[in-house]
Protein backbone atom coordinates (compact mmCIF):
# COMPACT_ATOMS: atom_id res chain seq x y z
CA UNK A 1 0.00 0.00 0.00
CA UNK A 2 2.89 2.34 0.62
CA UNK A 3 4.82 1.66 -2.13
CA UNK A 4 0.99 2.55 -4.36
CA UNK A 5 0.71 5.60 -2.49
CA UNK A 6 3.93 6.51 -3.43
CA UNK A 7 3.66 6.15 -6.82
CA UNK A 8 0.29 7.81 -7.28
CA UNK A 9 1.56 10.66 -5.47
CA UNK A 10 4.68 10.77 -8.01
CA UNK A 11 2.32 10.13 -11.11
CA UNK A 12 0.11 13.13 -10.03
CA UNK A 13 -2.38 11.55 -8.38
CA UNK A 14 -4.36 14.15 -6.18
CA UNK A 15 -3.29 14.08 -2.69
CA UNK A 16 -6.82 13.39 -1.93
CA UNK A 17 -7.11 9.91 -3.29
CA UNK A 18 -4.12 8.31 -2.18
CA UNK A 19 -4.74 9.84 1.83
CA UNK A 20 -7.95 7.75 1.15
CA UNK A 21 -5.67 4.59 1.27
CA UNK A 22 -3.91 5.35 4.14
CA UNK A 23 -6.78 6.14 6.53
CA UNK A 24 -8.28 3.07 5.50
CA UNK A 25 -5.55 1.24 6.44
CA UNK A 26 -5.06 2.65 9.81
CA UNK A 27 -8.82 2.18 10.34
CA UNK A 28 -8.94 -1.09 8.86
CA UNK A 29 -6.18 -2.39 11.63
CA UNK A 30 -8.37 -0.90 13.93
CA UNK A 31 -11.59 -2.60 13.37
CA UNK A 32 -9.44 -5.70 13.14
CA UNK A 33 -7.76 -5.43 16.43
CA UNK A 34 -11.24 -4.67 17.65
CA UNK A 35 -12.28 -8.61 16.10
CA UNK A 36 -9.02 -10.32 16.99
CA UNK A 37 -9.92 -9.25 20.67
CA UNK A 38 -13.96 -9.33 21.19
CA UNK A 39 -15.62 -11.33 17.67
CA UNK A 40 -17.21 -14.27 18.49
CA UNK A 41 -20.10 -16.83 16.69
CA UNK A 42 -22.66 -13.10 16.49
CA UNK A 43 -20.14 -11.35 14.32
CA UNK A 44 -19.32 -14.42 12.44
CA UNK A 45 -22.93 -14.57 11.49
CA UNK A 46 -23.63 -10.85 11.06
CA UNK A 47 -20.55 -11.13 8.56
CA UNK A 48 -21.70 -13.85 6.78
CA UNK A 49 -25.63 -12.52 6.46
CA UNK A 50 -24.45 -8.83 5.86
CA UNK A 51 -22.56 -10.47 2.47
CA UNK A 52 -25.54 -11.53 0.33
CA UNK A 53 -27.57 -8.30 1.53
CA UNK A 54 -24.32 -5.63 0.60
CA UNK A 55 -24.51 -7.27 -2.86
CA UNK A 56 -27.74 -7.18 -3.01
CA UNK A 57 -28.47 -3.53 -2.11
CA UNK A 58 -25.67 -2.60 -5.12
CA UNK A 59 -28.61 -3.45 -7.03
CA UNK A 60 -30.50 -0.40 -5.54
CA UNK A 61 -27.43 1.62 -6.20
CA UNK A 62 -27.08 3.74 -9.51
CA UNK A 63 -25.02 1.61 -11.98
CA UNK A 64 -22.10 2.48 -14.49
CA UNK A 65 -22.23 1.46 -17.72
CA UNK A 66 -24.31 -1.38 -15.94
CA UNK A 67 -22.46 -2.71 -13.70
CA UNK A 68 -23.60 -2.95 -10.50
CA UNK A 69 -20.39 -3.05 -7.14
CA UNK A 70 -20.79 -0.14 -5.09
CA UNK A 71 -22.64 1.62 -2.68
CA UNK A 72 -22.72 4.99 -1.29
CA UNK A 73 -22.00 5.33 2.16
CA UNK A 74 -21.83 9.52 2.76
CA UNK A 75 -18.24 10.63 1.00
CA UNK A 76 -17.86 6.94 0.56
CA UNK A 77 -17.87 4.93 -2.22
CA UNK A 78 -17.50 1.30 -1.39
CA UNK A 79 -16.99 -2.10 -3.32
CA UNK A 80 -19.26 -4.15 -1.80
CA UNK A 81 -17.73 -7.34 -2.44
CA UNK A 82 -14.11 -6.05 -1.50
CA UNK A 83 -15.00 -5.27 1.70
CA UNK A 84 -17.91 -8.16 2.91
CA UNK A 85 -16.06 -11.33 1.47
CA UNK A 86 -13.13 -11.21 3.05
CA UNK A 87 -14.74 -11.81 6.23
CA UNK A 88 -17.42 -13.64 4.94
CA UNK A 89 -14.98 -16.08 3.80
CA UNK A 90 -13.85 -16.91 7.69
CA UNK A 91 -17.00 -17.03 8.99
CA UNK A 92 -18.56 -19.38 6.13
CA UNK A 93 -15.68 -22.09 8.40
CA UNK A 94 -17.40 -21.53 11.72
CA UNK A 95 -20.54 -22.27 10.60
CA UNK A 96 -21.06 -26.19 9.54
CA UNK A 97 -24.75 -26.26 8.68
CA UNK A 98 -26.09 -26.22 5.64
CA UNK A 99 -27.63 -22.20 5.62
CA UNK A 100 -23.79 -21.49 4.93
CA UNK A 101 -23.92 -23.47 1.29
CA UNK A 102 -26.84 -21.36 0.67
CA UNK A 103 -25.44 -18.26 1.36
CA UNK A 104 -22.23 -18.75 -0.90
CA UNK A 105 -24.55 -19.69 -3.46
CA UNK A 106 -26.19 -16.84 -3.25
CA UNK A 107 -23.15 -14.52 -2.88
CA UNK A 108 -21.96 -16.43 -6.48
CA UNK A 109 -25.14 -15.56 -8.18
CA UNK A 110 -24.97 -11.71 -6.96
CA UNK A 111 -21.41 -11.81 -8.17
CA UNK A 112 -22.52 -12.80 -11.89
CA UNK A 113 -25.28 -10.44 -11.67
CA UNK A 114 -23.33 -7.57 -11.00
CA UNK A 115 -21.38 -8.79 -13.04
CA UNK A 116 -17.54 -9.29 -11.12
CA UNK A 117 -15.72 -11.67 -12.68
CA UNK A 118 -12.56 -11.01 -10.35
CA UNK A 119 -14.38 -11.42 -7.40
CA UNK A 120 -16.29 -14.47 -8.38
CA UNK A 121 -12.61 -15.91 -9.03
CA UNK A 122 -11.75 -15.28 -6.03
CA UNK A 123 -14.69 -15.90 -4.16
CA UNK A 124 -14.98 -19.66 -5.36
CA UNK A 125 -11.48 -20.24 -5.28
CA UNK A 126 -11.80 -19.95 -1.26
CA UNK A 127 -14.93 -21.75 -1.77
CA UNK A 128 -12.85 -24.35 -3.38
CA UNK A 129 -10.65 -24.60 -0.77
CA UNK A 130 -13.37 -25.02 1.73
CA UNK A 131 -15.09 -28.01 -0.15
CA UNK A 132 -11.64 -29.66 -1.25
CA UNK A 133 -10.91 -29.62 3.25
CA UNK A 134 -14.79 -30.72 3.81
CA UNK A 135 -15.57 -34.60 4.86
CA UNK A 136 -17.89 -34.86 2.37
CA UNK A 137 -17.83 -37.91 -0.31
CA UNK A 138 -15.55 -37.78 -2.95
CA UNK A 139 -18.05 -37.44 -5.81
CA UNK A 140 -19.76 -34.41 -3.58
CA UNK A 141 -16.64 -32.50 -3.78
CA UNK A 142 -16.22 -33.63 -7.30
CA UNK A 143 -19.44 -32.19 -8.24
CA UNK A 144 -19.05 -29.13 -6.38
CA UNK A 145 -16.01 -27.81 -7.51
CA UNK A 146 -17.28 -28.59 -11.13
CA UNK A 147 -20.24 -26.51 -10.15
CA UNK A 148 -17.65 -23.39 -8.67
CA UNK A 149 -16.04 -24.03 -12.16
CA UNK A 150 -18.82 -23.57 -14.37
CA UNK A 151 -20.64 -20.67 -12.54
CA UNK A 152 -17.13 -18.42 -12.66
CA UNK A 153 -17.09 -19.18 -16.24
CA UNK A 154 -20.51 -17.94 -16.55
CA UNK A 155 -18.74 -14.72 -14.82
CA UNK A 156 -15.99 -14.08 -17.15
CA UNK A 157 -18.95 -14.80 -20.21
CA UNK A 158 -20.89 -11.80 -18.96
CA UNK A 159 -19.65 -8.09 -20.86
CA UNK A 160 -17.82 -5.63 -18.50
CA UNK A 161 -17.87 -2.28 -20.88
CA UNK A 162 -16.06 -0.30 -17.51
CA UNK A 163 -12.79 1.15 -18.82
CA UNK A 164 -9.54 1.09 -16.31
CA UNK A 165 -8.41 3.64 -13.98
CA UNK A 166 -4.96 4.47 -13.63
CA UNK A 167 -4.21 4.99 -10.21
CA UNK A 168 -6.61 1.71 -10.16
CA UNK A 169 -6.57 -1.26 -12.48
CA UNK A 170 -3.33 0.22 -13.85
CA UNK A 171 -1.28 1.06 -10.91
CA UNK A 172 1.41 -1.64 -11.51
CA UNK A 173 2.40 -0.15 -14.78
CA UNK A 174 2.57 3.52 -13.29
CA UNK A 175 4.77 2.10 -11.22
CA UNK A 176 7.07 0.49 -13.28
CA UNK A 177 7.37 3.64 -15.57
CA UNK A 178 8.23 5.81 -12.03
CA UNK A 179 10.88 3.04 -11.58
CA UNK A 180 11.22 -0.99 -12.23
CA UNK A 181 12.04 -0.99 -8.64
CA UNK A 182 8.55 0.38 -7.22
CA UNK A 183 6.95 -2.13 -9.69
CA UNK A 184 8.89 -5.44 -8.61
CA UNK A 185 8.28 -4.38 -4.33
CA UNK A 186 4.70 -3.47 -5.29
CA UNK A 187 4.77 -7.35 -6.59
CA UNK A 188 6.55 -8.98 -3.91
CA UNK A 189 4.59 -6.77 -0.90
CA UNK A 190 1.58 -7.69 -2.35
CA UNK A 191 2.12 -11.66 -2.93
CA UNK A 192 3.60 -11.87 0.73
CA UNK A 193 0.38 -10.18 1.66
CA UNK A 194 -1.72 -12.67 0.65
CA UNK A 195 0.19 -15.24 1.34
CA UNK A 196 1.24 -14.69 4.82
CA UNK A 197 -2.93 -15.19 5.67
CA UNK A 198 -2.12 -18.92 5.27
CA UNK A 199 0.60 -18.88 8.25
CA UNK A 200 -2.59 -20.16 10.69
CA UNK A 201 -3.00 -23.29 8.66
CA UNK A 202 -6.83 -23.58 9.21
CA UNK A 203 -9.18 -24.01 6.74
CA UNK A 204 -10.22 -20.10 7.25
CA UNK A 205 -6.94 -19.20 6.83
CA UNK A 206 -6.00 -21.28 3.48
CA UNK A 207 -9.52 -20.00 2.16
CA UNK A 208 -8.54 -16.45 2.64
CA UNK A 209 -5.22 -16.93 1.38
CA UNK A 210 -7.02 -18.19 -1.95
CA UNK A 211 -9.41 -15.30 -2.31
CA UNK A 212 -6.52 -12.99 -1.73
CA UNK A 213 -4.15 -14.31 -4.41
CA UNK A 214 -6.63 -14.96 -6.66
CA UNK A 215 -8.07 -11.52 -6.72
CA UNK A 216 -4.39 -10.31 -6.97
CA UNK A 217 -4.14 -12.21 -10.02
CA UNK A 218 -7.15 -11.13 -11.52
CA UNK A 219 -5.67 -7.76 -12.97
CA UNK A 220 -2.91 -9.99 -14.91
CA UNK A 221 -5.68 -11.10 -17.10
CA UNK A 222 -8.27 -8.33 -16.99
CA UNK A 223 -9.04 -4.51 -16.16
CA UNK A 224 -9.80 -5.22 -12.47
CA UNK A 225 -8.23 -3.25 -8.75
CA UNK A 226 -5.01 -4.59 -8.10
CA UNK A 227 -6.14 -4.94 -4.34
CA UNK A 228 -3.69 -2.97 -1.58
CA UNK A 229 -1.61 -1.10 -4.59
CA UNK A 230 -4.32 0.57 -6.26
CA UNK A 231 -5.90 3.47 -4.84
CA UNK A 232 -8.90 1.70 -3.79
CA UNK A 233 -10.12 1.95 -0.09
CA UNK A 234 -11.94 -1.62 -0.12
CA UNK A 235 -10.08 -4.37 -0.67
CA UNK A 236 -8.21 -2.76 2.16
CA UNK A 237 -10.42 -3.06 5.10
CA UNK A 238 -11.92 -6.21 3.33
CA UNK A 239 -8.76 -8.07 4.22
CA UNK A 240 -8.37 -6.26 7.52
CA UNK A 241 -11.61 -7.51 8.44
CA UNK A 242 -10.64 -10.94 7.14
CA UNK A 243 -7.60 -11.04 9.23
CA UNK A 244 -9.05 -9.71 12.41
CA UNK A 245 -12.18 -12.17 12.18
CA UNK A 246 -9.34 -15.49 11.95
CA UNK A 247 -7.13 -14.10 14.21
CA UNK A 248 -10.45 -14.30 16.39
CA UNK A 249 -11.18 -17.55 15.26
CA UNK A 250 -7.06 -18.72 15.91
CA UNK A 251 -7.94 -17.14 19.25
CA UNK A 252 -10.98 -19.08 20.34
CA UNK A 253 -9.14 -22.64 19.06
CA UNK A 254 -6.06 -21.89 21.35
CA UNK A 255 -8.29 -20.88 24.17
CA UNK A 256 -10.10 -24.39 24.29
CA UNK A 257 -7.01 -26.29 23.29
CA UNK A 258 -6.03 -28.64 26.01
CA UNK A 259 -2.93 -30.53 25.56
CA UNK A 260 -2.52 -34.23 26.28
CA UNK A 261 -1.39 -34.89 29.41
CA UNK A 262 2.05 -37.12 28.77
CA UNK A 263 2.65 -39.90 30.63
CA UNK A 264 5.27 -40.74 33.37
């Protein structure tokens, strides 16, 4: 996020835009300190309801060029799906019945609606992840993932007319024409990132991991944000609010944890 900021500064990016970032940030780590410390099974399930209603109320929203991702929240304007999945995506582990199924299909369907074809990526890759880790029957999982597959082709089938923002979707080549250098850190920040989620080793964790690298990827193939570089306050405290809900969840495991007592 730094090294962005830096570069949207140098590329004449208003001053305005890329503060944006950083007071996200420092209120992002705030809300997730406030998770890490207090969430429990209510905020997992307020997180995990408040993702199929966010996407659905960017339907009420106006649209652009008809595409439907953000609301309007005061001077705010807010991906949706940036900022609700990344939690959603922790607390779809914590729940084991069967309303949680229905709730990532419906999150899927929103996502093709709008339509987002990076977030539906991303979305059903840690959906993957989730299914592949599940004790279900082989030929369940089977199915299932075939099912993730053909839905987020369904995604990338549907037209997205929006047109790439430099300080944006094109932030990685701004900064490789300030210097090589920014662009290469920008790179290596950003994959160890998303990677470092998947430190915890718990399903949550290896399911946010996914979304995050996948959605990274996305702008490789596409005109989507590059998440944390680009001067885009969502994906931001999206991921804080993943990481605060799991270290939560790491925090409740290691709290009833009660190690075997060894023998003399």
């Amino acid at each position: 996020m730094a090294v962005g900021c830096a570069v949207a500064a140098t590329s004449g990016v208003p001053a305005g835009v890329w503060l944006r970032n950083l007071i996200a940030w420092a209120l992002g780590l705030a809300m997730a300190v406030g998770l890490a410390r207090r969430a429990g099974a209510r905020a997992e399930l307020v997180f995990l309801t408040l993702a199929p209603l966010g996407l659905a109320a960017t339907f009420l929203s106006a649209d652009l060029q008809g595409v439907h991702r953000w609301v309007d929240l005061g001077p705010l304007h807010l991906n949706v799906a940036q900022v609700l999945l990344p939690p959603a995506i922790v607390a779809m582990t914590a729940r084991a019945d069967a309303r949680r199924w229905l709730v990532a299909g419906a999150v899927m369907v929103l996502l093709v609606l709008q339509p987002d074809a990076s977030q539906a990526t991303a979305w059903g890759g840690a959906l993957g992840v989730l299914i592949a880790m599940s004790r279900g029957h082989g030929w369940a999982k089977a199915g299932g993932l075939l099912g993730l597959v053909a839905v987020i082709a369904v995604a990338w089938s549907r037209p997205d007319p929006l047109a790439p923002v430099a300080e944006v979707e094109e932030i990685m080549r701004l900064a490789w024409a300030v210097t090589p250098f920014a662009a290469v850190a920008a790179w290596m920040a950003l994959a160890g990132a998303c990677l470092s989620v998947g430190a915890w080793r718990m399903p949550a964790a290896l399911a946010l991991a996914a979304y995050a690298v996948l959605a990274a990827l996305m702008p490789l193939v596409g005109w989507f944000p590059v998440p944390l570089v680009g001067m885009s306050m969502s994906p931001i405290i999206g991921l804080w609010l993943g990481a605060g809900l799991l270290a939560a969840e790491a925090r409740r495991a290691a709290s009833t944890y009660t190690p075997a007592a060894s023998g003399a």
